[in-house]
C-alpha atoms as a PDB file:
ATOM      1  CA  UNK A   1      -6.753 -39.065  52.293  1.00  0.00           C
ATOM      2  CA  UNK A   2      -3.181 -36.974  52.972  1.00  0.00           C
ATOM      3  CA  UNK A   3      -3.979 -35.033  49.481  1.00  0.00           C
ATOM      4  CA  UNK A   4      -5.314 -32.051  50.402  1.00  0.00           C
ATOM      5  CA  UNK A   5      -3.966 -31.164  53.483  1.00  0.00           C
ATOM      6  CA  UNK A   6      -0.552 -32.019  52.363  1.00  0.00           C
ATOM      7  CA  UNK A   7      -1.032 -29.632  48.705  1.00  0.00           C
ATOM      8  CA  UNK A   8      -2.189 -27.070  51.492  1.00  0.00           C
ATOM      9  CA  UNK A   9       1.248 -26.990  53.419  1.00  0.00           C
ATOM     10  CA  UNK A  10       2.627 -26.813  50.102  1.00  0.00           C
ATOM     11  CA  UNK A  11       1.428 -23.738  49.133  1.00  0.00           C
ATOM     12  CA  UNK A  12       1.453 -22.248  52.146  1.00  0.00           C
ATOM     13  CA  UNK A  13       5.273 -22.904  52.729  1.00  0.00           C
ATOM     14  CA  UNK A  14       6.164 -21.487  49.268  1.00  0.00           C
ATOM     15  CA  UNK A  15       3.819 -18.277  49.705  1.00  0.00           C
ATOM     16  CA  UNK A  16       6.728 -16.375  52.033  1.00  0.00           C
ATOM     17  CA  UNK A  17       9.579 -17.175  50.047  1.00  0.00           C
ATOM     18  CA  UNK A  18       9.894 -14.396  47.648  1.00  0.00           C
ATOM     19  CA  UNK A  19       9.473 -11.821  50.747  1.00  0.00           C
ATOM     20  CA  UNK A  20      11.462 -13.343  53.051  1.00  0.00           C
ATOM     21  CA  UNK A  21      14.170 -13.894  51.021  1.00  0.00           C
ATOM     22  CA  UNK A  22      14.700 -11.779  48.401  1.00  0.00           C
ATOM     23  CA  UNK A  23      16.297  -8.995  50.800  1.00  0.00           C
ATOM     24  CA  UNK A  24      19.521 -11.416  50.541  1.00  0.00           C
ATOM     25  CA  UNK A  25      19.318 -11.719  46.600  1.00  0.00           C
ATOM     26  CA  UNK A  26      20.330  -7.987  45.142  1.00  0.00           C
ATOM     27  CA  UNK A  27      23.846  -8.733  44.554  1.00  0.00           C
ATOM     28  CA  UNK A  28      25.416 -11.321  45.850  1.00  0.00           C
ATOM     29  CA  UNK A  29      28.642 -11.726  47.116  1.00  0.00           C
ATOM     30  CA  UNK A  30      32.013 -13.539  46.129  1.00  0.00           C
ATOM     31  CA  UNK A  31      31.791 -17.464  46.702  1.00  0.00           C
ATOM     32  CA  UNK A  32      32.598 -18.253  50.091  1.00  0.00           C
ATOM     33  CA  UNK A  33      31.091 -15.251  51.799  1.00  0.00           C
ATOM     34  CA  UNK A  34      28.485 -16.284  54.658  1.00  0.00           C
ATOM     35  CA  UNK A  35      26.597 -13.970  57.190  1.00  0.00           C
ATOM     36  CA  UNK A  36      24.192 -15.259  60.633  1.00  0.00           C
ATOM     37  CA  UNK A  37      21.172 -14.153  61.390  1.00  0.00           C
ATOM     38  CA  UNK A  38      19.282 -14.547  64.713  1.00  0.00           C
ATOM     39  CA  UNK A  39      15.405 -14.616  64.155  1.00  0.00           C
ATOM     40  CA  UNK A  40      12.943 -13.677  66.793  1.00  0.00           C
ATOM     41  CA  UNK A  41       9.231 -14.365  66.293  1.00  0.00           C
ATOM     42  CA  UNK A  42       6.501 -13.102  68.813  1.00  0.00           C
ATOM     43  CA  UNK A  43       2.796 -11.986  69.383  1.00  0.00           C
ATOM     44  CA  UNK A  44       1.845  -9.765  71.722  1.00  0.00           C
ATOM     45  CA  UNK A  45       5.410  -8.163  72.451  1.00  0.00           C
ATOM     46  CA  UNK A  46       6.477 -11.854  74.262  1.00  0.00           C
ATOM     47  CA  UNK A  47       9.057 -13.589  72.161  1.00  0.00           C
ATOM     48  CA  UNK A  48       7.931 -17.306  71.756  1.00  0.00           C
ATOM     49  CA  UNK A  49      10.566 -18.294  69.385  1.00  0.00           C
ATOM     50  CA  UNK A  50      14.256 -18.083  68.666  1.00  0.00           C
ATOM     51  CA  UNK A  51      16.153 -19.780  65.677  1.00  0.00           C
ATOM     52  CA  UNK A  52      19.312 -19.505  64.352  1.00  0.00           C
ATOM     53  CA  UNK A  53      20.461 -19.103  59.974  1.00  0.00           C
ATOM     54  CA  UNK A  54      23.013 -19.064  58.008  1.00  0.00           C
ATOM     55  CA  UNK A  55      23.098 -17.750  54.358  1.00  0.00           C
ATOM     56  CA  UNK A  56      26.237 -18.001  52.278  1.00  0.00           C
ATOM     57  CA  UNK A  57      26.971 -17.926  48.148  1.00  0.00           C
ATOM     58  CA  UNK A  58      28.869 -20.563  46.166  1.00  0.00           C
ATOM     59  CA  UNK A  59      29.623 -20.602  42.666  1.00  0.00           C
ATOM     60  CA  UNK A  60      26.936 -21.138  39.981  1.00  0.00           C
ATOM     61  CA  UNK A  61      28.641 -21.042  36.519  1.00  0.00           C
ATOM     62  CA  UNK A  62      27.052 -19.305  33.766  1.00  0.00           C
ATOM     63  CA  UNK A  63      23.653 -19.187  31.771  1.00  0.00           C
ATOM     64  CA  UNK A  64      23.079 -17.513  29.287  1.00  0.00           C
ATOM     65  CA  UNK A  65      26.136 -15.735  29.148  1.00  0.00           C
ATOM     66  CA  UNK A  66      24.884 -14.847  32.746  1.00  0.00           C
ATOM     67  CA  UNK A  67      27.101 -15.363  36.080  1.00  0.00           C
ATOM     68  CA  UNK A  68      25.081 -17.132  38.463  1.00  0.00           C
ATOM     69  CA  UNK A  69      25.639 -18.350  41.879  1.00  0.00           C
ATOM     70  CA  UNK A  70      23.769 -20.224  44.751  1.00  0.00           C
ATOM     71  CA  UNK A  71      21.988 -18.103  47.554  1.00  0.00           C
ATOM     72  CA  UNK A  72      21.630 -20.972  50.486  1.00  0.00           C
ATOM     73  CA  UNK A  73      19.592 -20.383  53.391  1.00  0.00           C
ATOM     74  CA  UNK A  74      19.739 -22.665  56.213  1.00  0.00           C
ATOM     75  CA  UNK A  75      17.892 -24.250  58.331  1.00  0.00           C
ATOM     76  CA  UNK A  76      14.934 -23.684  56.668  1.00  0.00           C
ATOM     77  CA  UNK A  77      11.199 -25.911  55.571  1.00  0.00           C
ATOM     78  CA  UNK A  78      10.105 -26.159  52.272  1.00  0.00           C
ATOM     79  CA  UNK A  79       7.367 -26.686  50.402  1.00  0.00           C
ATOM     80  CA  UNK A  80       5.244 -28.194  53.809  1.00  0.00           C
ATOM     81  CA  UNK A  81       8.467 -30.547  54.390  1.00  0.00           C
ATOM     82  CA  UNK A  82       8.663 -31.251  58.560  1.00  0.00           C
ATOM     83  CA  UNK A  83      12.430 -31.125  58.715  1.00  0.00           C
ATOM     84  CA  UNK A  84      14.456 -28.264  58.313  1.00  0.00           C
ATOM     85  CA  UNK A  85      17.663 -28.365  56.339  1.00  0.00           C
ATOM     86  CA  UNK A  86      19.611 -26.016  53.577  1.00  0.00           C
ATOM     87  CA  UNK A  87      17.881 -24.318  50.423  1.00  0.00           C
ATOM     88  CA  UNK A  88      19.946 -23.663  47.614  1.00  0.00           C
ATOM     89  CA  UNK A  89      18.670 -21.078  45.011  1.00  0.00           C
ATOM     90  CA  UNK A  90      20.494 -20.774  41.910  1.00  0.00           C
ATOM     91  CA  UNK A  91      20.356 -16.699  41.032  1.00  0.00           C
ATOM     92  CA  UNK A  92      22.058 -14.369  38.877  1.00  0.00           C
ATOM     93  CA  UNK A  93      24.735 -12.336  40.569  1.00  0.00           C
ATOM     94  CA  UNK A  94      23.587  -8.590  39.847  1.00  0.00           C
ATOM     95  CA  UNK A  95      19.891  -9.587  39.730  1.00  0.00           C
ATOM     96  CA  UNK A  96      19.514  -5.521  41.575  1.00  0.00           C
ATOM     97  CA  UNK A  97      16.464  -4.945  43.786  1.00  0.00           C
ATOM     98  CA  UNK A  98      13.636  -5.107  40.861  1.00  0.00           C
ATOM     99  CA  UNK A  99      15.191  -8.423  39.968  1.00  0.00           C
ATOM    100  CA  UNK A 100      14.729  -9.569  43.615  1.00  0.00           C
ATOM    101  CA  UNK A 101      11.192  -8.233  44.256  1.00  0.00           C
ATOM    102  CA  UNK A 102      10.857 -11.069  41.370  1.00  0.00           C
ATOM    103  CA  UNK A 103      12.289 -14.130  42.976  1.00  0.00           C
ATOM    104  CA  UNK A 104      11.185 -17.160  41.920  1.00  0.00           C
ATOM    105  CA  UNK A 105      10.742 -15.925  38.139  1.00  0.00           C
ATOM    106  CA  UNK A 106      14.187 -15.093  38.293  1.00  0.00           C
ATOM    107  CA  UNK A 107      15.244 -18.434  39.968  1.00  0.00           C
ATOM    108  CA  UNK A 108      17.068 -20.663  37.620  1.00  0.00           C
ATOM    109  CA  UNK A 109      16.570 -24.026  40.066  1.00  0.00           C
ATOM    110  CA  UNK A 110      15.854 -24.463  43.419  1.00  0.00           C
ATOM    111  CA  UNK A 111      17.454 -27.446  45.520  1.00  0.00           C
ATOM    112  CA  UNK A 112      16.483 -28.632  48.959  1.00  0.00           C
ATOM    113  CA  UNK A 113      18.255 -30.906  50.888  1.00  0.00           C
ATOM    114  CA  UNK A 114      16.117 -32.767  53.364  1.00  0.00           C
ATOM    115  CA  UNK A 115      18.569 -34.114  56.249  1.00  0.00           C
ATOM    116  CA  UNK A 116      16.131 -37.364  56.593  1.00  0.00           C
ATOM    117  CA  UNK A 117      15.086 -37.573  52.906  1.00  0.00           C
ATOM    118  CA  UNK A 118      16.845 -37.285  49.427  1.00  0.00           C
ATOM    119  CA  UNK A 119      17.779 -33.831  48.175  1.00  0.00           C
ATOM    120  CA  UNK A 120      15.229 -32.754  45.117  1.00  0.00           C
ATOM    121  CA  UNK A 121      15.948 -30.200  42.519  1.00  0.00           C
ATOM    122  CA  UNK A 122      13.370 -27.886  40.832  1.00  0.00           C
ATOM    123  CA  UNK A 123      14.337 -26.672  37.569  1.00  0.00           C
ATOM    124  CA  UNK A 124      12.852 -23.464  36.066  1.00  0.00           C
ATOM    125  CA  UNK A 125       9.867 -25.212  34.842  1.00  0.00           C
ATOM    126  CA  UNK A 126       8.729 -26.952  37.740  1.00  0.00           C
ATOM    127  CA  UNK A 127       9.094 -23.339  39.492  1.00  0.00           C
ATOM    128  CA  UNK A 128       6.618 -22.079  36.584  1.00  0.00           C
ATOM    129  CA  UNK A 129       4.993 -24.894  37.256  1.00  0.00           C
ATOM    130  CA  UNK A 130       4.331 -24.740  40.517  1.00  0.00           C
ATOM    131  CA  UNK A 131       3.736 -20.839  40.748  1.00  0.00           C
ATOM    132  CA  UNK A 132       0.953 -21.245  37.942  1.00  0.00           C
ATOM    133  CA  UNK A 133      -0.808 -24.009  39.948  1.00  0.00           C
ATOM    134  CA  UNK A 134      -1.079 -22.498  42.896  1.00  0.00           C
ATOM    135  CA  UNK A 135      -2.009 -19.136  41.476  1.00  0.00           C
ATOM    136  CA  UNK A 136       0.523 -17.777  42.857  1.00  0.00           C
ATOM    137  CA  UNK A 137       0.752 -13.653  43.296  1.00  0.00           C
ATOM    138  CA  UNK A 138       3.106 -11.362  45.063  1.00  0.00           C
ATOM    139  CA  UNK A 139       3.693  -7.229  45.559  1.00  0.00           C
ATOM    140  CA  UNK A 140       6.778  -6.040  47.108  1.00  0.00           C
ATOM    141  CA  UNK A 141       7.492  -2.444  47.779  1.00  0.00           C
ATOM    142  CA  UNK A 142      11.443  -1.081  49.590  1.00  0.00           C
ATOM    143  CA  UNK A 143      11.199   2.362  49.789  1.00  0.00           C
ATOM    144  CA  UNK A 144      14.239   4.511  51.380  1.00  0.00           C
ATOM    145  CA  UNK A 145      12.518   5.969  54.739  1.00  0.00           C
ATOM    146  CA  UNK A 146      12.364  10.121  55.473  1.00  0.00           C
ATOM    147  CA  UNK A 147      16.175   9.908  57.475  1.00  0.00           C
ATOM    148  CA  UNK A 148      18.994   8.988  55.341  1.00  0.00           C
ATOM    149  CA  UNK A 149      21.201   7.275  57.521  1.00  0.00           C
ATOM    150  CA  UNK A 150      20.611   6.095  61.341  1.00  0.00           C
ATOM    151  CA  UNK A 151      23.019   4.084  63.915  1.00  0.00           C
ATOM    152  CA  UNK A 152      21.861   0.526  65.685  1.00  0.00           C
ATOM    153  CA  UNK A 153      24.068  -1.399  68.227  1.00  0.00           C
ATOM    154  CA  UNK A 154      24.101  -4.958  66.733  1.00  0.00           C
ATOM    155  CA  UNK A 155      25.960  -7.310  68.827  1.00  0.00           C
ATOM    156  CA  UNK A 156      28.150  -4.271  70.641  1.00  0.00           C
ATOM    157  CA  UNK A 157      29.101  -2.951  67.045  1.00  0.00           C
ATOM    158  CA  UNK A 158      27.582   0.640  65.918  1.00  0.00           C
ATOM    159  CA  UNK A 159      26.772   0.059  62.502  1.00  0.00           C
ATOM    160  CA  UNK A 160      25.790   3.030  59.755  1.00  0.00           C
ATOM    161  CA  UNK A 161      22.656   1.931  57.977  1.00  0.00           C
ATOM    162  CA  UNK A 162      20.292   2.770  55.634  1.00  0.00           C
ATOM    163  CA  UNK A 163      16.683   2.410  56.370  1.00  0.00           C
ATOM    164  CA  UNK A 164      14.418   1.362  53.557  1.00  0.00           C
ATOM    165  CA  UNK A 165      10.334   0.804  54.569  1.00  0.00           C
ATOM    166  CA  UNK A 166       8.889  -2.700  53.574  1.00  0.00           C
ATOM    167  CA  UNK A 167       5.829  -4.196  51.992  1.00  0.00           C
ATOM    168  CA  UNK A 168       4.868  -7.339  50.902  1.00  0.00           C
ATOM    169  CA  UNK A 169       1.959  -9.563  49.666  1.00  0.00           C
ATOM    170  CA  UNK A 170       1.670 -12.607  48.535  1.00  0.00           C
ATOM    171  CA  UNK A 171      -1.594 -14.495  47.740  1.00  0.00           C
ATOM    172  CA  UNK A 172      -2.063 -18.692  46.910  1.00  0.00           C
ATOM    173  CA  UNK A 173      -5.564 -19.715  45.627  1.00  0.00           C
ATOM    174  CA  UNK A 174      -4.709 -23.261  44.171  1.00  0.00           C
ATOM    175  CA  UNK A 175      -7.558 -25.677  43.099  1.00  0.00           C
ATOM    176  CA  UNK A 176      -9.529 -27.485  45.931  1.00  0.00           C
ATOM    177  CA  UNK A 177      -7.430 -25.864  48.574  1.00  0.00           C
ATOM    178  CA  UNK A 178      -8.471 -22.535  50.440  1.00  0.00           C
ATOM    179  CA  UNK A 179      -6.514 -19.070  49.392  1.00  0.00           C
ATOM    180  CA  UNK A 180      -3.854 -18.189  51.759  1.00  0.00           C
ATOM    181  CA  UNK A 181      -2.578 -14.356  51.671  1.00  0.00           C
ATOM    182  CA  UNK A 182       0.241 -13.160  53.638  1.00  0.00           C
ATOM    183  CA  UNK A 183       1.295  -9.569  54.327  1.00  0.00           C
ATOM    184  CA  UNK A 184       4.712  -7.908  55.619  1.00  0.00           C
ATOM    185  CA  UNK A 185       5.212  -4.648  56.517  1.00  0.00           C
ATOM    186  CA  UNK A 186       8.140  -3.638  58.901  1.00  0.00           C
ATOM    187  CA  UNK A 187      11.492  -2.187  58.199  1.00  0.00           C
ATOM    188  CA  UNK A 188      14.610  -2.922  56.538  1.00  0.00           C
ATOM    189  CA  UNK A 189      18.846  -1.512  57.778  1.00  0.00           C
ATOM    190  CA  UNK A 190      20.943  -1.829  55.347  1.00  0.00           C
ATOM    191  CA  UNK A 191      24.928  -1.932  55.944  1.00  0.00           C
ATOM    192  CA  UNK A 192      26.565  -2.775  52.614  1.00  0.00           C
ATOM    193  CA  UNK A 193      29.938  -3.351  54.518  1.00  0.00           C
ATOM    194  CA  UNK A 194      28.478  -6.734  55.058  1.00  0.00           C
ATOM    195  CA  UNK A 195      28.472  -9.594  52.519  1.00  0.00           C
ATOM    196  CA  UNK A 196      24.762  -8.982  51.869  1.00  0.00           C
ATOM    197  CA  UNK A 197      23.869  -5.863  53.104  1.00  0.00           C
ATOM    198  CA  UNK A 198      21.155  -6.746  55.516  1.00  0.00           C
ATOM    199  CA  UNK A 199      21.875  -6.149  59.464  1.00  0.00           C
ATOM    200  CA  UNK A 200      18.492  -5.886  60.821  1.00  0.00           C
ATOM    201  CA  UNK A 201      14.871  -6.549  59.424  1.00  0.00           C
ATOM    202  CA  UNK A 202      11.782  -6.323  61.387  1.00  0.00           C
ATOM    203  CA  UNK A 203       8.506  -6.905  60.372  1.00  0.00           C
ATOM    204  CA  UNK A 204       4.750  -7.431  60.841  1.00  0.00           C
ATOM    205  CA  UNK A 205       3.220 -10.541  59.176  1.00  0.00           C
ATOM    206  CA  UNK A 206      -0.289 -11.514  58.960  1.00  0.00           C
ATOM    207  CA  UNK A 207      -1.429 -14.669  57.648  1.00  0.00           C
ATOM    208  CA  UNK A 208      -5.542 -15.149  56.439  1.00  0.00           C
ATOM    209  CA  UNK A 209      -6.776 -18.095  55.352  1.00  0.00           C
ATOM    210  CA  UNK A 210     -10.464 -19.527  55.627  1.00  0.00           C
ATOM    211  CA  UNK A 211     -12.239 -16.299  56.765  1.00  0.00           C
ATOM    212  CA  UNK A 212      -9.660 -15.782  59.872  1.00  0.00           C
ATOM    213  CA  UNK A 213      -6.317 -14.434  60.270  1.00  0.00           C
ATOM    214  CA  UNK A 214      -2.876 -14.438  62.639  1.00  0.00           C
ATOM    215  CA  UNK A 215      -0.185 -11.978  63.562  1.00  0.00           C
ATOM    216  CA  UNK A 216       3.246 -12.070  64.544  1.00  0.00           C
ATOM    217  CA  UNK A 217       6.386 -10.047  64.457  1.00  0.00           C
ATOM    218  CA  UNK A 218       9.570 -11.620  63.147  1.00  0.00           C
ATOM    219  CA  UNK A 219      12.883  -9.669  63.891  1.00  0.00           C
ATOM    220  CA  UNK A 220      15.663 -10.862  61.486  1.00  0.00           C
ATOM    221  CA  UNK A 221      19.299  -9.231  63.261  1.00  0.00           C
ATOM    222  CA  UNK A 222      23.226  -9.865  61.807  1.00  0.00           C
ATOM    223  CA  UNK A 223      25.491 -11.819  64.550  1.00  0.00           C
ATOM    224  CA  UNK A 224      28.421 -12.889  62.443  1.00  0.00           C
ATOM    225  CA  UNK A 225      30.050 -12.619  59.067  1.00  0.00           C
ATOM    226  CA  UNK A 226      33.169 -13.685  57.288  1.00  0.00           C
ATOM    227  CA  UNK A 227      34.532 -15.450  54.547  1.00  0.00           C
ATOM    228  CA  UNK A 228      35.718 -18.960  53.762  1.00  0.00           C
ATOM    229  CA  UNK A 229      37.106 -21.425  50.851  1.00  0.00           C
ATOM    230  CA  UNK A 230      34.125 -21.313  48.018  1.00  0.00           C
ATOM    231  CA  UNK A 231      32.519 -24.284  49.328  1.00  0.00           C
ATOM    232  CA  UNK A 232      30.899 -26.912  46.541  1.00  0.00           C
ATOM    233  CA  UNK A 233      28.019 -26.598  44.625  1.00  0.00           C
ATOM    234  CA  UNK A 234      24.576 -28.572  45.524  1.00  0.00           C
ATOM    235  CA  UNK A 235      24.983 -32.329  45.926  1.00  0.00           C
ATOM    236  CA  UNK A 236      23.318 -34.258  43.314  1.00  0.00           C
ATOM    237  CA  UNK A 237      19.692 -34.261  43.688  1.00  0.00           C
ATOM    238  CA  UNK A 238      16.140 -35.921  42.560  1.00  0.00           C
ATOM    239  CA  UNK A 239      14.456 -34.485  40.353  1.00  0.00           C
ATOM    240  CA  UNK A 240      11.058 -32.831  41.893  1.00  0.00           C
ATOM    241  CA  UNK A 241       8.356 -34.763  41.455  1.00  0.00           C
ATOM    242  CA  UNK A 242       5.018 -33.423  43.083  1.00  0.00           C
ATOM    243  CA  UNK A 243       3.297 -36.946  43.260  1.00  0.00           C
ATOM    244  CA  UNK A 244       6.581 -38.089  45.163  1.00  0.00           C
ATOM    245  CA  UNK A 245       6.235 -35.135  47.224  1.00  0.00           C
ATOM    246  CA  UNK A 246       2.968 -35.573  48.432  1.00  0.00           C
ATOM    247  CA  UNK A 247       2.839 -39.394  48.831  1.00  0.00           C
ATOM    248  CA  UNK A 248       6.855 -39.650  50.049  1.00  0.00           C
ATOM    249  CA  UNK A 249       6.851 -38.260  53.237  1.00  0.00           C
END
C-alpha cells in the first residue's frame, strides 16, 4: 500500500518551506520584478549538486482591504510531487520579517503547477488543514550579525550587504508516519538594491528522522535580476484534494 510512504514525502516536502522561503517574502516587489539564484548543495565540502531558480512577483489583487501579490519560485517539488515545476504563493505585499518568519499562516493560497500533471490550488483552509495534520511546528530567528556592513564579489559585482545570522526549525509528527525535524543555521547578505533583497544565503541543514540524521550545506547566491511586463496571474487550477494527491500520481 502507497499510503504511508507517500503521506511521508508529503510532510517531509512541506517541512522546509517556511525556512527556505520566507527570506524572499518581507516585501515584495512591483509586478514584473524577477531575480536568479544559483543553489549549491554539498556534504563534506564536495559540491554534489547544482540547480538553477527563478523567483519573480505578479499581481494578487486585494483581500481584505489588503494588497497581495504572488511570490513564485521555480523549479521547485512540492508536497512529495517527483517533478519540479513553479510554486505560486499568494502573500501580502508588506508582510515585514515577523510576517515572514510566519509563512504559511500568512499564505492566502498556494498553487503548484505540475508540468506532467494538472495545476492544484490550496486555499487558506487546506493550508490550516494540512499544517494541523501534520503537526506541523517551526522557529525562525534573523538576527543582524556583530559587523554592520561587509562586501562579497557576486558574479564580478562588489555588492554592500548586510549580514543577518539564521536559525530555523521545523518539526512534522503526523499520525502513523515518523516525526521529521529539520534545522538551518547559516547566514544571510542582504542588498536591498535588488528586487528582494537577498544576494547570498548559506546554510547548514540537518534532517532527523527515525533515530538518525543527515547534513548538508546549501549555498543560495544572486546571478541575475531585472524587470519585465507584470506577467499573469496563476492559471486556473484543481482544487487540492489530499486523496487525489496521494492516489493520483
Amino acid at each position: 500500500m502507497r499510503l504511508l510512504p507517500t503521506l511521508l514525502l508529503a510532510m517531509g516536502a512541506v517541512c522546509p518551506l517556511p525556512a527556505q522561503w520566507q527570506i524572499f517574502a518581507e516585501k515584495l516587489p512591483e509586478a514584473g520584478n524577477w531575480s536568479t539564484y544559483r543553489m549549491e548543495r554539498s556534504r563534506d565540502g564536495k559540491v554534489f549538486s547544482t540547480s538553477k531558480l527563478r523567483i519573480s512577483v505578479t499581481e494578487g489583487g486585494e483581500i481584505g482591504g489588503m494588497p497581495h501579490a504572488w511570490l513564485t519560485i521555480e523549479p521547485v517539488g512540492w508536497l512529495g510531487s517527483k517533478e519540479k515545476g513553479p510554486l505560486r504563493l499568494l502573500l501580502p505585499r508588506n508582510l515585514g520579517r515577523s510576517g515572514a518568519s510566519r509563512l504559511l499562516e500568512n499564505t492566502a493560497a498556494i498553487v503548484f503547477e505540475n508540468p506532467k500533471k494538472r495545476a492544484y490550488r490550496m486555499r487558506a483552509e487546506d493550508i490550516t488543514w494540512l499544517m494541523d495534520w501534520a503537526n506541523l511546528t517551526y522557529e525562525s530567528e534573523l538576527t543582524p550579525e556583530g559587523v554592520a556592513e561587509e562586501k562579497l564579489l557576486i558574479e564580478g559585482k562588489e555588492r554592500t550587504c548586510l549580514k543577518f545570522r539564521m536559525r530555523t526549525m521545523t518539526a512534522t509528527d503526523p499520525p502513523l508516519v515518523p516525526k521529521q525535524t529539520i534545522t538551518m543555521e547559516g547566514s544571510l547578505s542582504r542588498d536591498e538594491s535588488t528586487p528582494f533583497g537577498v544576494a547570498k544565503a548559506e546554510w547548514k541543514e540537518k534532517t532527523t528522522k527515525r533515530g538518525g540524521s543527515s547534513e548538508e550545506t546549501k549555498t543560495l547566491t544572486l546571478t541575475g535580476f531585472g524587470k519585465g511586463p507584470a506577467g499573469p496571474p496563476p492559471a486556473k487550477a484543481d482544487d487540492f484534494s489530499l486523496w487525489k494527491l496521494i492516489f493520483g500520481r
